[in-house]
C-alpha atoms as a PDB file:
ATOM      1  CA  UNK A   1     106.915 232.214 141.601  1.00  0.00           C
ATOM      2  CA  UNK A   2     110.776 232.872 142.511  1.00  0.00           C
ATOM      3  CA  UNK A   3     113.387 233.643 140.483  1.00  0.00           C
ATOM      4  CA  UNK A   4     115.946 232.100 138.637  1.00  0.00           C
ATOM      5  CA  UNK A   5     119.369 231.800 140.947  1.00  0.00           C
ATOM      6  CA  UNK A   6     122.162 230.430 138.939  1.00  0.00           C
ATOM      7  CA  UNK A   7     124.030 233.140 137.213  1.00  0.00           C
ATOM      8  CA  UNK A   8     123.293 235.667 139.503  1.00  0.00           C
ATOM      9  CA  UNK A   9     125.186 239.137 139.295  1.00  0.00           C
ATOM     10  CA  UNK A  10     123.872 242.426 141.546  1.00  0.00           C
ATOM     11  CA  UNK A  11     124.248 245.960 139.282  1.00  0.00           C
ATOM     12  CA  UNK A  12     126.646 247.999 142.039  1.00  0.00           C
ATOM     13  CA  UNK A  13     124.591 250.524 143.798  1.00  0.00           C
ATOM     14  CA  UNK A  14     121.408 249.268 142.885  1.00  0.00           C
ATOM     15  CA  UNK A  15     118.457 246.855 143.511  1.00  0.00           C
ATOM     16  CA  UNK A  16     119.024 245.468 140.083  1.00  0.00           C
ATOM     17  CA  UNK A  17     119.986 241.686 139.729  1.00  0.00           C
ATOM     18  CA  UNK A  18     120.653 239.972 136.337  1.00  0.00           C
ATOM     19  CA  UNK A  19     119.594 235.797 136.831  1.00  0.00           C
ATOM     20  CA  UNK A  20     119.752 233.927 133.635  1.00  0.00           C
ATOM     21  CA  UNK A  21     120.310 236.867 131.378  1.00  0.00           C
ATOM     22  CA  UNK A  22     117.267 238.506 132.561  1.00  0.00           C
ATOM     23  CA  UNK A  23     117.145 241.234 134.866  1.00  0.00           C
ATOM     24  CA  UNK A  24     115.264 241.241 138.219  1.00  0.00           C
ATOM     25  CA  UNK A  25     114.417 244.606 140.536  1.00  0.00           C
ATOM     26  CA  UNK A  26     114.636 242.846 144.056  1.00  0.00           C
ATOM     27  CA  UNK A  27     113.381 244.430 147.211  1.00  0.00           C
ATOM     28  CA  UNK A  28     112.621 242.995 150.855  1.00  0.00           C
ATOM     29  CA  UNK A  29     109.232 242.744 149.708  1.00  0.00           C
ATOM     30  CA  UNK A  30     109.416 240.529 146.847  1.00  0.00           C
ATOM     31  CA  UNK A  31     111.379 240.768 143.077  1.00  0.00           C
ATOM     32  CA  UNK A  32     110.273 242.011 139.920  1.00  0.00           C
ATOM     33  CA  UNK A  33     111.124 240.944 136.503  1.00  0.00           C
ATOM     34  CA  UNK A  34     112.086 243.954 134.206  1.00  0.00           C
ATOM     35  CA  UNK A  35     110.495 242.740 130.609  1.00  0.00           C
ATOM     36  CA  UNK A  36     110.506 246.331 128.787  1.00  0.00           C
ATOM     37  CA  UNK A  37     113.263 245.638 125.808  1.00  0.00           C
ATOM     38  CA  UNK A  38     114.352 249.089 125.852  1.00  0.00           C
ATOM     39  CA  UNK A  39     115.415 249.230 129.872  1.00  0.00           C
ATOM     40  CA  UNK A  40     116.806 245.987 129.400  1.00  0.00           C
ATOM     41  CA  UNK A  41     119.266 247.069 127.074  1.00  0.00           C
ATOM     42  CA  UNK A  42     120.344 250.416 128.800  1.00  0.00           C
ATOM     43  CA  UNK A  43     120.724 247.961 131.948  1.00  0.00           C
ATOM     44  CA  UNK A  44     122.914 245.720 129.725  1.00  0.00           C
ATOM     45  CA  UNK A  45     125.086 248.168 127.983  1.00  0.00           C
ATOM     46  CA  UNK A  46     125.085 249.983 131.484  1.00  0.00           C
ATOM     47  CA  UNK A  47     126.564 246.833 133.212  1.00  0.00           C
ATOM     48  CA  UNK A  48     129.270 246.524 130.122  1.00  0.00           C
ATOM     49  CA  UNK A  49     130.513 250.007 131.073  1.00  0.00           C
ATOM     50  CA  UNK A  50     130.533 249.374 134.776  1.00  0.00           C
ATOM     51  CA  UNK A  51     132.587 246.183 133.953  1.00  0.00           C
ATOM     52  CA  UNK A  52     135.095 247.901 131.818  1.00  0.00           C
ATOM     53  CA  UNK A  53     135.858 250.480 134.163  1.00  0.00           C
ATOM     54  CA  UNK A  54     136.340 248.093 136.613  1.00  0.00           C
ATOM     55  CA  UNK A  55     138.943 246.250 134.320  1.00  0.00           C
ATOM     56  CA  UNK A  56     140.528 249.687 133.421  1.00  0.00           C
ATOM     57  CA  UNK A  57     141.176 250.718 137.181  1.00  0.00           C
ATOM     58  CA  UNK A  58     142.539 246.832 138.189  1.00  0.00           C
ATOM     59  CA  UNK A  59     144.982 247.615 135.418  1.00  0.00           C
ATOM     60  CA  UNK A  60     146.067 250.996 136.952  1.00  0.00           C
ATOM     61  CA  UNK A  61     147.167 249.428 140.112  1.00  0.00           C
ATOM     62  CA  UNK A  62     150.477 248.311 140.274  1.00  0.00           C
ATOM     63  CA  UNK A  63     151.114 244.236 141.374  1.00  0.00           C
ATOM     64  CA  UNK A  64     153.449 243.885 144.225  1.00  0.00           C
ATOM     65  CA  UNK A  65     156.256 243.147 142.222  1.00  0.00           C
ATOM     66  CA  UNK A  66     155.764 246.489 140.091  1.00  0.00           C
ATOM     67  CA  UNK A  67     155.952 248.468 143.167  1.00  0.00           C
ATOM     68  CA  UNK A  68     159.101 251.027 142.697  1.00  0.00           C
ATOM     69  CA  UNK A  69     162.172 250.835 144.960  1.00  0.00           C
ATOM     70  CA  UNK A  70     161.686 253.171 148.023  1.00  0.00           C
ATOM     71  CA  UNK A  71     163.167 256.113 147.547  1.00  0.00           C
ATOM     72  CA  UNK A  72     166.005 257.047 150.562  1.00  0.00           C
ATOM     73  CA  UNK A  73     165.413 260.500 150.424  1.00  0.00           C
ATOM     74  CA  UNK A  74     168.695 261.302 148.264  1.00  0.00           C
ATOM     75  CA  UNK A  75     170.953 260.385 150.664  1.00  0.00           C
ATOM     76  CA  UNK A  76     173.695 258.016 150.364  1.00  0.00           C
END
């Protein structure tokens, strides 16, 4: 049986895939569905974090038209 691929979203750093609002641990050798309610949830509110902290850095970096004026150095 495979799994699911629309909706598909790797946790960073890890073999952990979410397809379909489930979560899969994939490997060369094959995938395995993660059905234990409690993991599940730690994986989503774990993903949730890892998302926001995303968003919260993206918002730290300036766009190009935010970049300050270079600075001469204090000379005229």
């Amino acid at each position: 049986m495979s799994a699911p691929t629309s909706r598909f979203g790797r946790l960073v750093r890890s073999p952990l895939v979410r397809r379909d609002g489930q979560w899969w641990l994939v490997s060369s050798a094959g995938s395995v569905l993660a059905t234990d309610p409690a993991f599940t949830r730690t994986l989503d509110g774990f993903a949730a974090a890892v998302a926001a902290a995303d968003q919260a850095v993206a918002s730290l970096h300036p766009r190009p038209d935010e970049y300050p004026a270079p600075d001469n150095g204090g000379q005229r």
